[in-house]
C-alpha atoms as a PDB file:
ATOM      1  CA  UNK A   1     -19.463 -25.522  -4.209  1.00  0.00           C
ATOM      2  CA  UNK A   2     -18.289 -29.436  -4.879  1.00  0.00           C
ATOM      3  CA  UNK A   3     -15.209 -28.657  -2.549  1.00  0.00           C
ATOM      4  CA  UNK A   4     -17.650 -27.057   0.281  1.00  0.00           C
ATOM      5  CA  UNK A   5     -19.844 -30.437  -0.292  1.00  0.00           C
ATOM      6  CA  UNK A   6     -17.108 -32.757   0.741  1.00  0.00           C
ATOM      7  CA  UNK A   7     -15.247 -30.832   2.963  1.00  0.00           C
ATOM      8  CA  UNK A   8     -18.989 -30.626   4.993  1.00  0.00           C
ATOM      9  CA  UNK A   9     -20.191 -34.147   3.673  1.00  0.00           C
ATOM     10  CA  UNK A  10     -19.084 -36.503   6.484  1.00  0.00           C
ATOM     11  CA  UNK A  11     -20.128 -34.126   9.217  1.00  0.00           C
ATOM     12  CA  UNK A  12     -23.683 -34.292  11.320  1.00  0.00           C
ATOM     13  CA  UNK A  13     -25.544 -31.163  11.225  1.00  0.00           C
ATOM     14  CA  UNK A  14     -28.285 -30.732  13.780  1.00  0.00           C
ATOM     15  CA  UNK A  15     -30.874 -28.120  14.205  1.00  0.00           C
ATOM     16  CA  UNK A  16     -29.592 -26.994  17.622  1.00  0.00           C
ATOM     17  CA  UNK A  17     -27.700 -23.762  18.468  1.00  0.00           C
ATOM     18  CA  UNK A  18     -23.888 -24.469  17.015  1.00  0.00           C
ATOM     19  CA  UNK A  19     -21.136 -23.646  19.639  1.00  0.00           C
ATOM     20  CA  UNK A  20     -17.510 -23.566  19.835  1.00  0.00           C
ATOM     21  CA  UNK A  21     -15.618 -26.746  21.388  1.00  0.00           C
ATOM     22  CA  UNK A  22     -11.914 -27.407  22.359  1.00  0.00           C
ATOM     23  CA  UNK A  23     -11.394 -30.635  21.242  1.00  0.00           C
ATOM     24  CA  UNK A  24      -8.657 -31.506  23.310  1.00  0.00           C
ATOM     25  CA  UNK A  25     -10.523 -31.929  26.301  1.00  0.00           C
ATOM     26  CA  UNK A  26     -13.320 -34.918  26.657  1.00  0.00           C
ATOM     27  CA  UNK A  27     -16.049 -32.011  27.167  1.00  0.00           C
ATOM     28  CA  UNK A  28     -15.179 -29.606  25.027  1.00  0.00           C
ATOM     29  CA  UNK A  29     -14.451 -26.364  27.429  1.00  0.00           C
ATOM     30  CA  UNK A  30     -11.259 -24.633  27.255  1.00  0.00           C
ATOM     31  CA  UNK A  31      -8.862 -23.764  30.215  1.00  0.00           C
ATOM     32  CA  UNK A  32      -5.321 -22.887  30.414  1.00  0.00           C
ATOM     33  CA  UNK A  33      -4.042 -25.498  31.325  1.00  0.00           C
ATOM     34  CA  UNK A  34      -5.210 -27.594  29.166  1.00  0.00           C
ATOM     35  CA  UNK A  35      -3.412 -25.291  26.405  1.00  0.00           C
ATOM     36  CA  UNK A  36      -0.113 -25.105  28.900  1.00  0.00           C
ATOM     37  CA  UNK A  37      -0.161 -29.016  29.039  1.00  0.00           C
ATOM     38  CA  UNK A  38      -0.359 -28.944  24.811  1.00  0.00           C
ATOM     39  CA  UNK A  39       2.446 -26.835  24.968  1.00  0.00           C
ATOM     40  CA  UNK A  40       4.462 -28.525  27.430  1.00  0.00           C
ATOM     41  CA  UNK A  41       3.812 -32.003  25.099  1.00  0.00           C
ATOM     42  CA  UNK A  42       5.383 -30.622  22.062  1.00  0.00           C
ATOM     43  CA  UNK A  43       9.375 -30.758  21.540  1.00  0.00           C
ATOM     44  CA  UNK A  44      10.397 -27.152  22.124  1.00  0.00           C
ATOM     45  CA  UNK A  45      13.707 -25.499  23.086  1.00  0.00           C
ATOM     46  CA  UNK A  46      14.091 -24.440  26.817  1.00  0.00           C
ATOM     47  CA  UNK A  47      15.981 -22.161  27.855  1.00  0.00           C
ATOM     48  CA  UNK A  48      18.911 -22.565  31.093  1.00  0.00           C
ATOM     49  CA  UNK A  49      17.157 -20.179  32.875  1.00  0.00           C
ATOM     50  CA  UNK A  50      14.447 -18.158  33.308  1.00  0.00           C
ATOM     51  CA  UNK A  51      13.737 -14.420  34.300  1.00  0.00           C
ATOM     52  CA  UNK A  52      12.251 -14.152  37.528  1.00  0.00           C
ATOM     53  CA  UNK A  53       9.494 -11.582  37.991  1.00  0.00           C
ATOM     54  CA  UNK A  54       8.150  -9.677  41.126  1.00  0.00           C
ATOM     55  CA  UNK A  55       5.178  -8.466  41.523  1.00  0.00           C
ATOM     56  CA  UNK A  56       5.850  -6.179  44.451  1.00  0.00           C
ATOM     57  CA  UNK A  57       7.274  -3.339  41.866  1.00  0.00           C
ATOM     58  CA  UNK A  58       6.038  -2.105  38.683  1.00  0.00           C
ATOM     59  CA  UNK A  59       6.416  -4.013  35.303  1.00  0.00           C
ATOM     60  CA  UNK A  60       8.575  -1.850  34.380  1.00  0.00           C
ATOM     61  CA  UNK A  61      11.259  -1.917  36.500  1.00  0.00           C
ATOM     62  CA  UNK A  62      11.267  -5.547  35.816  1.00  0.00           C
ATOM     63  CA  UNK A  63      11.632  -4.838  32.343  1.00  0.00           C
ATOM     64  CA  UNK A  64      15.015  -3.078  32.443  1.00  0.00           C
ATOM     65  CA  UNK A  65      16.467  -5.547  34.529  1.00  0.00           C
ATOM     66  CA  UNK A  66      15.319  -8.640  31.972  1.00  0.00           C
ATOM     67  CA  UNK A  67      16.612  -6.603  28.951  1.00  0.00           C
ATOM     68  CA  UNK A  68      20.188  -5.857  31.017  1.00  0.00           C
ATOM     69  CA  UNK A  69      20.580  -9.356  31.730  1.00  0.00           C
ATOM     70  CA  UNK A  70      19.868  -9.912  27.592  1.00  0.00           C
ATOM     71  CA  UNK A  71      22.246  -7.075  26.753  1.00  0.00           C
ATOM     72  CA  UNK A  72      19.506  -5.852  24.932  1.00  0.00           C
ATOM     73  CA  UNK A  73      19.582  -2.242  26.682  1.00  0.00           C
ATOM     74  CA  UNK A  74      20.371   0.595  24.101  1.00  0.00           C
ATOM     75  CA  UNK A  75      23.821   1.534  26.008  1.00  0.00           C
ATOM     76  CA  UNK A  76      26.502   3.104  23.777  1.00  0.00           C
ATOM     77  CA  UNK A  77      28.093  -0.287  22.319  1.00  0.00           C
ATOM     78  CA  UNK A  78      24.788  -1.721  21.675  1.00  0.00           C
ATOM     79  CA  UNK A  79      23.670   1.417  19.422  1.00  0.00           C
ATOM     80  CA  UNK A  80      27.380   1.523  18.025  1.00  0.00           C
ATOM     81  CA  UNK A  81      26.877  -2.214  17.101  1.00  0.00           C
ATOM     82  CA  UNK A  82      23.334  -0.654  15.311  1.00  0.00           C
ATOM     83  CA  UNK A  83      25.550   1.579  13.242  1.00  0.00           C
ATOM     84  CA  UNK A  84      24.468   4.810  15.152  1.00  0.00           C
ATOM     85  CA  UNK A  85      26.578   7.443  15.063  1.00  0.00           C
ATOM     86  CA  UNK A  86      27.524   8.387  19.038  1.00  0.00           C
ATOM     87  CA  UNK A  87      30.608  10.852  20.425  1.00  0.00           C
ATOM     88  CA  UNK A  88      32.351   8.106  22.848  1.00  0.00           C
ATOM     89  CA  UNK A  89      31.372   4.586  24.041  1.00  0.00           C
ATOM     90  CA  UNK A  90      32.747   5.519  27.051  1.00  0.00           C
ATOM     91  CA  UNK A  91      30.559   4.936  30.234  1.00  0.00           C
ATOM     92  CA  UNK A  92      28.813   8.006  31.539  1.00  0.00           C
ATOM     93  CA  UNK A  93      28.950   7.266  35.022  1.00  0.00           C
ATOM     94  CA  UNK A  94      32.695   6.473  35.033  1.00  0.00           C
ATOM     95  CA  UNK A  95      34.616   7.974  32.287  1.00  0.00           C
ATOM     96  CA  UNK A  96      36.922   5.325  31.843  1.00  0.00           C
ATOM     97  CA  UNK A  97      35.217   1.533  30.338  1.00  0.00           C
ATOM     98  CA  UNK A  98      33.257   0.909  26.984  1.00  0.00           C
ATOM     99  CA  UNK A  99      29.284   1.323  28.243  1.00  0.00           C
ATOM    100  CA  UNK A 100      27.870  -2.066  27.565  1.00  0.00           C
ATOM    101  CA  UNK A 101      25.140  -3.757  30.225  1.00  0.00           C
ATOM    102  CA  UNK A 102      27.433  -5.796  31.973  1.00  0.00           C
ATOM    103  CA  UNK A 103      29.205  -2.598  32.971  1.00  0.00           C
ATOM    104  CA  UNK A 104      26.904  -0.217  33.843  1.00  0.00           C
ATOM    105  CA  UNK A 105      25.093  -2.902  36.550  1.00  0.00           C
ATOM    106  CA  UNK A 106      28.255  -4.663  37.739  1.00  0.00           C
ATOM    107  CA  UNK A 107      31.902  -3.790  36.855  1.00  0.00           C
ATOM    108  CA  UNK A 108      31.423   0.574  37.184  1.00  0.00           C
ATOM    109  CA  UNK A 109      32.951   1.701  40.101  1.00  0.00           C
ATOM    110  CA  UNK A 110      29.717   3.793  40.647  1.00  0.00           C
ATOM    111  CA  UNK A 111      27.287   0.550  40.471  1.00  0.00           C
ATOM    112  CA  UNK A 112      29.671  -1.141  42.467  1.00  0.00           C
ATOM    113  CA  UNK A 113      29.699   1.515  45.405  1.00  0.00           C
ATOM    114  CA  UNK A 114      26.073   1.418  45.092  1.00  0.00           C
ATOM    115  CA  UNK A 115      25.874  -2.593  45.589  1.00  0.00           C
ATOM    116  CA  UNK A 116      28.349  -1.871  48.607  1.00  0.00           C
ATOM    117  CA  UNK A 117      25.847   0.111  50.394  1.00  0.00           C
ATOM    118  CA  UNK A 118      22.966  -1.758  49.249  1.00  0.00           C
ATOM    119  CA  UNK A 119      24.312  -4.890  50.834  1.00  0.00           C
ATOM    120  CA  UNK A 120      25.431  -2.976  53.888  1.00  0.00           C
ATOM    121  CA  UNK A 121      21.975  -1.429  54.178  1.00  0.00           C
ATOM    122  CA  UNK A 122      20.006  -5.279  53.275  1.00  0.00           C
ATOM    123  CA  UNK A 123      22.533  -7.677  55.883  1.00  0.00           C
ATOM    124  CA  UNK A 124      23.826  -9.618  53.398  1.00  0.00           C
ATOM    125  CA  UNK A 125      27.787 -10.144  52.333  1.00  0.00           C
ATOM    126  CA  UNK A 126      29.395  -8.064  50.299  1.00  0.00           C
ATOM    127  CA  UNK A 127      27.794  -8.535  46.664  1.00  0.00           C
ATOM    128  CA  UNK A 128      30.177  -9.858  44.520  1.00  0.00           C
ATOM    129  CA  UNK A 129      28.830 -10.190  40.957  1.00  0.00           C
ATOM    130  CA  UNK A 130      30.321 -11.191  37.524  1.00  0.00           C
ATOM    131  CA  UNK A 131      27.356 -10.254  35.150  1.00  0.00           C
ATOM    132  CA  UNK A 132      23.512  -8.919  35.745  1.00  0.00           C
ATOM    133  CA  UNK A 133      22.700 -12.778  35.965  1.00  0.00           C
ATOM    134  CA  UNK A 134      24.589 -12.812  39.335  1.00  0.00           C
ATOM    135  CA  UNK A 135      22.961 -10.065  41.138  1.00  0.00           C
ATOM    136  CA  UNK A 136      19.648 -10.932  40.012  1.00  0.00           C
ATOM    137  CA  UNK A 137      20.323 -14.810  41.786  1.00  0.00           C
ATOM    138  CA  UNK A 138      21.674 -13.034  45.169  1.00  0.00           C
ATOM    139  CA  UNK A 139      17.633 -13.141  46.830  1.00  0.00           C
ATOM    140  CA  UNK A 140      18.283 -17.093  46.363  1.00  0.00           C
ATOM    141  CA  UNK A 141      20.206 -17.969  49.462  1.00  0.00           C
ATOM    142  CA  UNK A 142      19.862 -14.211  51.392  1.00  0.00           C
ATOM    143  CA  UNK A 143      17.480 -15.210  53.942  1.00  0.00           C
ATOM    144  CA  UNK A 144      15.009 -18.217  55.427  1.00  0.00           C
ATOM    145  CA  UNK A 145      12.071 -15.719  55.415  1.00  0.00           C
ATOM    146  CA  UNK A 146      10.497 -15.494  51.879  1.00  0.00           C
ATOM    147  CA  UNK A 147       8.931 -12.388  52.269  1.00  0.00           C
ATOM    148  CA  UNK A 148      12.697 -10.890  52.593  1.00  0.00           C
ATOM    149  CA  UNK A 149      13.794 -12.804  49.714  1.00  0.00           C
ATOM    150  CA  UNK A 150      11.134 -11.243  47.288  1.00  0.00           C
ATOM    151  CA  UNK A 151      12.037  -7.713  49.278  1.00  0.00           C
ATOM    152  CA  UNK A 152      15.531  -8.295  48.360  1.00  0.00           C
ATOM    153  CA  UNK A 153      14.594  -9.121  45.146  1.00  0.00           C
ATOM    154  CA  UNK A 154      12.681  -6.178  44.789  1.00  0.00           C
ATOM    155  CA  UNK A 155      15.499  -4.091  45.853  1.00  0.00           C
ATOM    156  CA  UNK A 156      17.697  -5.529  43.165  1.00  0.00           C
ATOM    157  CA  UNK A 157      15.300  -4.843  40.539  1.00  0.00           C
ATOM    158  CA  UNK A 158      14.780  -1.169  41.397  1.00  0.00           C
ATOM    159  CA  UNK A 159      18.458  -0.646  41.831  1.00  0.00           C
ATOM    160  CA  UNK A 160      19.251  -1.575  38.351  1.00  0.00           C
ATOM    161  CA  UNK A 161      15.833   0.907  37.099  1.00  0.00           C
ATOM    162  CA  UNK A 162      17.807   3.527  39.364  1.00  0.00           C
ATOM    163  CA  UNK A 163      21.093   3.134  37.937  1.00  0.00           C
ATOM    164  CA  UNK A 164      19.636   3.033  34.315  1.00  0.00           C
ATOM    165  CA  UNK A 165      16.870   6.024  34.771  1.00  0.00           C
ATOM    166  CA  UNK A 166      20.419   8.034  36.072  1.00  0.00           C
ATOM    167  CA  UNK A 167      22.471   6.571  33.402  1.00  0.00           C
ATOM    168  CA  UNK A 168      19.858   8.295  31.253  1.00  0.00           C
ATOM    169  CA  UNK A 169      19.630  11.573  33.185  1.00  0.00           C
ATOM    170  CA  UNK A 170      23.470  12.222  32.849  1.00  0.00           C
ATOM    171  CA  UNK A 171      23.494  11.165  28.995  1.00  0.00           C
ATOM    172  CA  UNK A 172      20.064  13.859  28.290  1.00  0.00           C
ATOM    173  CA  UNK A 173      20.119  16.062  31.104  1.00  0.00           C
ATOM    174  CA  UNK A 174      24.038  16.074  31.998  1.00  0.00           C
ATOM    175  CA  UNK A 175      23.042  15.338  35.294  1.00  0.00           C
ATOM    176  CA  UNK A 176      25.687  14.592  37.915  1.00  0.00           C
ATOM    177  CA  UNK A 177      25.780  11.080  39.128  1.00  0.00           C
ATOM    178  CA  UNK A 178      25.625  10.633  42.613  1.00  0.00           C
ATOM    179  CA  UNK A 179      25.985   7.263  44.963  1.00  0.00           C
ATOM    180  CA  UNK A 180      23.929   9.558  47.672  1.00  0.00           C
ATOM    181  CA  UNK A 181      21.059  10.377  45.457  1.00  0.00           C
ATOM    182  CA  UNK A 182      20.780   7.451  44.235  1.00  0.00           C
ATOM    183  CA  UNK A 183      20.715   5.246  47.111  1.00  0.00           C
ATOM    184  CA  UNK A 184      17.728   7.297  48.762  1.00  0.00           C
ATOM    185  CA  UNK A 185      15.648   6.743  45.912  1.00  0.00           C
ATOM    186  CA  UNK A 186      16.102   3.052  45.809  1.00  0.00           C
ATOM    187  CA  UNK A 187      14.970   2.837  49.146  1.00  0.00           C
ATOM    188  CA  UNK A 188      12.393   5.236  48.990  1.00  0.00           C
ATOM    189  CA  UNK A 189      10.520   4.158  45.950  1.00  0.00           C
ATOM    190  CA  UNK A 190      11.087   0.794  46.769  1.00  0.00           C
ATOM    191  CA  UNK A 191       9.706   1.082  50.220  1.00  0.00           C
ATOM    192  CA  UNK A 192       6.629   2.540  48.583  1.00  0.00           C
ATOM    193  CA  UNK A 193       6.009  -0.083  46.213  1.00  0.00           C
ATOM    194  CA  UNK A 194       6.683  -2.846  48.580  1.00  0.00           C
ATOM    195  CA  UNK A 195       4.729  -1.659  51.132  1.00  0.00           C
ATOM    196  CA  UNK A 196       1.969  -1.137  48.829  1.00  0.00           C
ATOM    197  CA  UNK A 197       2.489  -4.013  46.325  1.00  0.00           C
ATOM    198  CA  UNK A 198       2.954  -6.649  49.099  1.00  0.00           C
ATOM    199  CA  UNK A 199      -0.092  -5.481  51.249  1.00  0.00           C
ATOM    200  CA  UNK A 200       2.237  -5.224  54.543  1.00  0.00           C
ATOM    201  CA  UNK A 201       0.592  -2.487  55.954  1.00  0.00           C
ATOM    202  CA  UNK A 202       2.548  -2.920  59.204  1.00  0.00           C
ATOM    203  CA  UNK A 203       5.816  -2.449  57.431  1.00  0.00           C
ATOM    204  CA  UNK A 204       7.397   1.267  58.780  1.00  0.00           C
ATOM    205  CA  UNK A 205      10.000   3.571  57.281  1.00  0.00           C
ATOM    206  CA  UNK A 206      11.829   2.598  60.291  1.00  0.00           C
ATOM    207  CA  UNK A 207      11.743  -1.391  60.098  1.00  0.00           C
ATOM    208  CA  UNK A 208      12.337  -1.157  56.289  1.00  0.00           C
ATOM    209  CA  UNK A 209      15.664   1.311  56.625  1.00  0.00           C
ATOM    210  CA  UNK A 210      16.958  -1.432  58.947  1.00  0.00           C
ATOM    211  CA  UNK A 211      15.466  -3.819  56.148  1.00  0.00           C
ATOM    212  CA  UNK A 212      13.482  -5.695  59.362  1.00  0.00           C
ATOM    213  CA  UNK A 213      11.053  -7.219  57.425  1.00  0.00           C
ATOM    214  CA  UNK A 214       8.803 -10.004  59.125  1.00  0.00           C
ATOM    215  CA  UNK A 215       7.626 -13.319  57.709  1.00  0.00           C
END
């Protein structure tokens, strides 16, 4: 009771209705920037870059993307380096390289016929990538219009969701991987989503298989 007595001693204790107050700002209501501006006063380590999210496609598809570009996808070497018991770390898609993130997205021949005709489909060079990092910059410099940057974007990210959900499909369901397949559901589903996501109701199956996308 003696410690509640001092800890309480110096304060003033009125007879009105008691309320909560953030005492980092003069009046006492919080807001979030008034936290993000604590934060951003603290020393704290930041990191070279920063995942860039879209919010023209689901959550996620995002998600797989951030974790590839981590290597923090469960692919073969990353569950071997977990001490799980597997057949082969070989890739499923290829046959002939270890499966790690890296591989799957970028060096497979598979991924990288997909990228072909993903860049031949978009207008933009021939992707040339040397890790997950690399494809997920190419939206940067692709195109004045910013509408077809985050569209390009969006394409990336739902490319490397496609490549992963069939990565997945031939591993559980000994599904056969195919460039074809694959390709029409990264434009279809993406075309849905974008359409939807972005609100461009204007935007037709025909404009978006050209990838004629205004603004």
């Amino acid at each position: 009771m003696q410690q509640i007595r001092d800890l309480v001693g110096d304060m003033y204790m009125g007879s009105g209705t008691g309320c909560w107050a953030w005492k980092y700002e003069s009046n006492g209501s919080f807001n979030v920037a008034s936290i993000k501006k604590l934060l951003g006063s603290v020393d704290r380590v930041i990191p070279e870059r920063s995942f860039e999210w879209n919010n023209w496609v689901p959550k996620k598809v995002a998600i797989v993307a951030w974790r590839a570009e981590m290597e923090r996808l469960p692919t073969k070497c990353a569950l071997i380096r977990r001490n799980i018991t597997i057949h082969d770390n070989l890739c499923v898609l290829c046959g002939d390289f270890a499966e790690t993130s890296e591989h799957i997205f970028v060096t497979c021949q598979f991924a990288q016929m997909v990228w072909q005709n993903i860049a031949d489909w978009c207008n933009i060079p021939p992707i040339i990538a040397f890790g997950v990092n690399d494809l997920l910059d190419l939206h940067g410099a692709a195109s004045r219009s910013r509408k077809k940057r985050k569209a390009l974007h969006a394409v990336i990210l739902v490319s490397i969701w496609s490549l992963w959900k069939l990565r997945n499909e031939a591993v559980f369901r000994q599904v056969n991987p195919s460039t074809t397949k694959v390709l029409d559901e990264i434009k279809a589903v993406a075309y849905l989503w974008v359409k939807n996501r972005s609100k461009m109701v204007a935007l037709t199956w025909e404009n978006w298989c050209r990838f004629e996308i205004g603004g």
